[in-house]
N, C-alpha and C. Protein backbone atom coordinates (compact mmCIF):
# COMPACT_ATOMS: atom_id res chain seq x y z
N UNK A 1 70.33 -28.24 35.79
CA UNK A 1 70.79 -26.90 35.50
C UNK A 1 71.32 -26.27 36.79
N UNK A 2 72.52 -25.22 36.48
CA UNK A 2 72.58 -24.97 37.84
C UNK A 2 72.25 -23.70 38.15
N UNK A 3 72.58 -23.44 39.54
CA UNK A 3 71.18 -22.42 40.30
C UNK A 3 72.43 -21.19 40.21
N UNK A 4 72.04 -20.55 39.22
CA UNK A 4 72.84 -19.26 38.95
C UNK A 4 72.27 -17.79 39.55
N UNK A 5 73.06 -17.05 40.05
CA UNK A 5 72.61 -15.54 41.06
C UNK A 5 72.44 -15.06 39.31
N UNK A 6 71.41 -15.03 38.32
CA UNK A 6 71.25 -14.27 37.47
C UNK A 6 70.70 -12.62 37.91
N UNK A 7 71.64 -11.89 37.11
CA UNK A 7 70.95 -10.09 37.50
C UNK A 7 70.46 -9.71 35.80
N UNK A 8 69.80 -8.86 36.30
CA UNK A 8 69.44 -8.35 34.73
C UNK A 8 69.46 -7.16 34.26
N UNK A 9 70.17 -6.67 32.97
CA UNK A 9 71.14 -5.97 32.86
C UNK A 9 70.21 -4.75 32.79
N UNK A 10 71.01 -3.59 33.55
CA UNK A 10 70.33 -2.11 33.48
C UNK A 10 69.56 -1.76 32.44
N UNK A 11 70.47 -2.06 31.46
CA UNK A 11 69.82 -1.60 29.75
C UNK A 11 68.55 -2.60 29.49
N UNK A 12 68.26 -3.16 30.38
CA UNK A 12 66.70 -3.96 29.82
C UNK A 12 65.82 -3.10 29.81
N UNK A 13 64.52 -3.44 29.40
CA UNK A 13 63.33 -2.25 30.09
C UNK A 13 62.66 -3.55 31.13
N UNK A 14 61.24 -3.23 31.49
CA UNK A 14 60.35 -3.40 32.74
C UNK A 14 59.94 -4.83 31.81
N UNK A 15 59.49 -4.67 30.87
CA UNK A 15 58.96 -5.72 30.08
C UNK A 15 59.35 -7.30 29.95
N UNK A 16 59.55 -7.17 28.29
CA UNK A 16 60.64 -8.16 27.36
C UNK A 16 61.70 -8.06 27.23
N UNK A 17 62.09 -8.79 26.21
CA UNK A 17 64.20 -8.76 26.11
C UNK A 17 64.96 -8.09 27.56
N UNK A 18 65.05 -8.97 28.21
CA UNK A 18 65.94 -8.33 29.13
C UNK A 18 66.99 -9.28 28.93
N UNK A 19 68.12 -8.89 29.27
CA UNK A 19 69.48 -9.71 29.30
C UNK A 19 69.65 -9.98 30.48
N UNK A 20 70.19 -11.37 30.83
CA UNK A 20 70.37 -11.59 32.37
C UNK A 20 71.78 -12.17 31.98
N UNK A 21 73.04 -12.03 33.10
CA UNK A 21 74.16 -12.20 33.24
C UNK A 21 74.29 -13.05 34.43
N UNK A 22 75.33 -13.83 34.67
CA UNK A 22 75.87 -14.51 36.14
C UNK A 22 77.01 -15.11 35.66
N UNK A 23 77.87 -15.10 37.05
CA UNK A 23 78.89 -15.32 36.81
C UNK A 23 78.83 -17.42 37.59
N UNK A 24 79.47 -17.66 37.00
CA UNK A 24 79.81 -19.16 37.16
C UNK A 24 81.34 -19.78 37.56
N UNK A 25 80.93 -20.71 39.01
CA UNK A 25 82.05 -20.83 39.93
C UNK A 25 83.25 -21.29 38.83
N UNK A 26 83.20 -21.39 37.83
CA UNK A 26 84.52 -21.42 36.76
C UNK A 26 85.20 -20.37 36.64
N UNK A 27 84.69 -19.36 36.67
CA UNK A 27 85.13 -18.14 36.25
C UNK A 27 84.48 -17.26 34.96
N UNK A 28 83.92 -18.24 34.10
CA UNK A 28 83.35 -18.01 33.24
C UNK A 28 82.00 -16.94 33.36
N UNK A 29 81.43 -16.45 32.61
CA UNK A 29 80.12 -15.54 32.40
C UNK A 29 79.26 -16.30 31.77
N UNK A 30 78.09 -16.00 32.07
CA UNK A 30 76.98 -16.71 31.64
C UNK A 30 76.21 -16.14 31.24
N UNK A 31 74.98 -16.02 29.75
CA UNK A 31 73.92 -14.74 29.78
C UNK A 31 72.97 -15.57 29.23
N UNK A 32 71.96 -14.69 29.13
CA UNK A 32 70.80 -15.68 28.69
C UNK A 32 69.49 -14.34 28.58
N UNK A 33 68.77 -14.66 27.78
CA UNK A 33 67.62 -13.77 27.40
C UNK A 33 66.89 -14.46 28.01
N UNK A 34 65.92 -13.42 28.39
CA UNK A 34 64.72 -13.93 29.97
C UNK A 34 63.61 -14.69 29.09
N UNK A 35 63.08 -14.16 27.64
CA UNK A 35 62.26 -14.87 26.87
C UNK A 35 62.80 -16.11 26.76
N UNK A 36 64.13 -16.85 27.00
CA UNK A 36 64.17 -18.18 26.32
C UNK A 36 65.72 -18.91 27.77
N UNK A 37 64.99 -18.88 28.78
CA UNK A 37 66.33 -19.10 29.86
C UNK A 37 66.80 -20.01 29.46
N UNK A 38 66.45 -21.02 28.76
CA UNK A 38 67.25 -22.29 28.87
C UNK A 38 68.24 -22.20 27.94
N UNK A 39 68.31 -21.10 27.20
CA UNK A 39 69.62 -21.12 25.85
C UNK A 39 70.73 -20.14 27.11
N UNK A 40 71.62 -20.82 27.16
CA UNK A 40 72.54 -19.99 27.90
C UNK A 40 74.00 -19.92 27.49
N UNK A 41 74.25 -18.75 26.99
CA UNK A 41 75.78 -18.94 26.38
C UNK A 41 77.05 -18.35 27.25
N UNK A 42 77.80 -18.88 27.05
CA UNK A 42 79.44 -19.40 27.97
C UNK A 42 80.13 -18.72 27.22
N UNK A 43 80.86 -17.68 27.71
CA UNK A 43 81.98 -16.63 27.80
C UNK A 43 83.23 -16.37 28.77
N UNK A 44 84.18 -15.77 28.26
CA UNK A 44 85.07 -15.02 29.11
C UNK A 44 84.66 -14.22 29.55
N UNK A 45 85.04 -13.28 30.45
CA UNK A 45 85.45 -12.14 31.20
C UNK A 45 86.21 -11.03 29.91
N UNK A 46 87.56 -11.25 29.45
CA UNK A 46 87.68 -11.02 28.38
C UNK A 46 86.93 -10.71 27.14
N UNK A 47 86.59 -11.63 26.83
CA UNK A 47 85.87 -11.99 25.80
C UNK A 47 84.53 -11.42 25.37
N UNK A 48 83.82 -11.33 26.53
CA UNK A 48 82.83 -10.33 26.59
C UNK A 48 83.07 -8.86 26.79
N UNK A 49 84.20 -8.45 27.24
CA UNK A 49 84.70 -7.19 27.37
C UNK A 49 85.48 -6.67 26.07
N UNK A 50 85.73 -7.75 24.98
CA UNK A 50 86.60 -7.29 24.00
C UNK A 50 85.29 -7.01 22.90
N UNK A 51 84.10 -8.09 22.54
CA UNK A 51 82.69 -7.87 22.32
C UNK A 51 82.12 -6.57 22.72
N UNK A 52 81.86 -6.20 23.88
CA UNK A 52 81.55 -4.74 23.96
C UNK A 52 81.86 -4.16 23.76
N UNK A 53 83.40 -3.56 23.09
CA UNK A 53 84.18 -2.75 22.57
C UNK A 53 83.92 -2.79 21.31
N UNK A 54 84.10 -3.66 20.81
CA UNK A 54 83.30 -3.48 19.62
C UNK A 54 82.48 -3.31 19.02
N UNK A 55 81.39 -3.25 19.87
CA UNK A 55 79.91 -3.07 19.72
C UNK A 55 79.68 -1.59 19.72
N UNK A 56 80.57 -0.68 20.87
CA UNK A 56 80.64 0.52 21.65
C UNK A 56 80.86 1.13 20.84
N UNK A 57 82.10 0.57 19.47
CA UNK A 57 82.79 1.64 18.71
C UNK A 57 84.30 1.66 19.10
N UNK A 58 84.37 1.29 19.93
CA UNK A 58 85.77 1.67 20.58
C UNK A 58 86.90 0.77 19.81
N UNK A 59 86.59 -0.44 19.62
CA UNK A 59 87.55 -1.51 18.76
C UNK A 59 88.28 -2.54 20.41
N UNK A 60 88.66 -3.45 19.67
CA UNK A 60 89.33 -4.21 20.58
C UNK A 60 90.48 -4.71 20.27
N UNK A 61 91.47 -4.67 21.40
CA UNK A 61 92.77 -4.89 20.68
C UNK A 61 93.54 -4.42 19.02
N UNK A 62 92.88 -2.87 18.86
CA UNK A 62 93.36 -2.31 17.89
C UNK A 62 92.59 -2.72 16.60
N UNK A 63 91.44 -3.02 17.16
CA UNK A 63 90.43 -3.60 15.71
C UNK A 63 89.38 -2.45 16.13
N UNK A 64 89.11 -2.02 14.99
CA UNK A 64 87.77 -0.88 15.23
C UNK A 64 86.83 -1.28 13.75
């Protein structure tokens, strides 16, 4: 596995479920829930930014 600078995202609390993010010398994004590190899912930059928009409300690329 490789040795990723994981941070963990503001919106976690002190506890459980925290979301951890890192970026990977591909370019790619990486995240992973701290309860289960070894599931780690592979994203864009994009891709995760068009996902949060949609999540936000905002829509992505004219999709709401």
């Amino acid at each position: 596995m490789h040795d990723y600078q994981w941070q963990k995202s503001s919106y976690s609390n002190e506890g459980v479920n925290c979301v951890n993010v890192a970026a990977a010398p591909d370019g790619t994004v990486r995240l992973r829930e701290s309860d289960t590190p070894d599931a780690i899912l592979t994203t864009t930059r994009g891709e995760l930014a068009a996902l949060l928009a949609v999540l936000k409300g905002s829509g992505a690329d004219g999709m709401s």
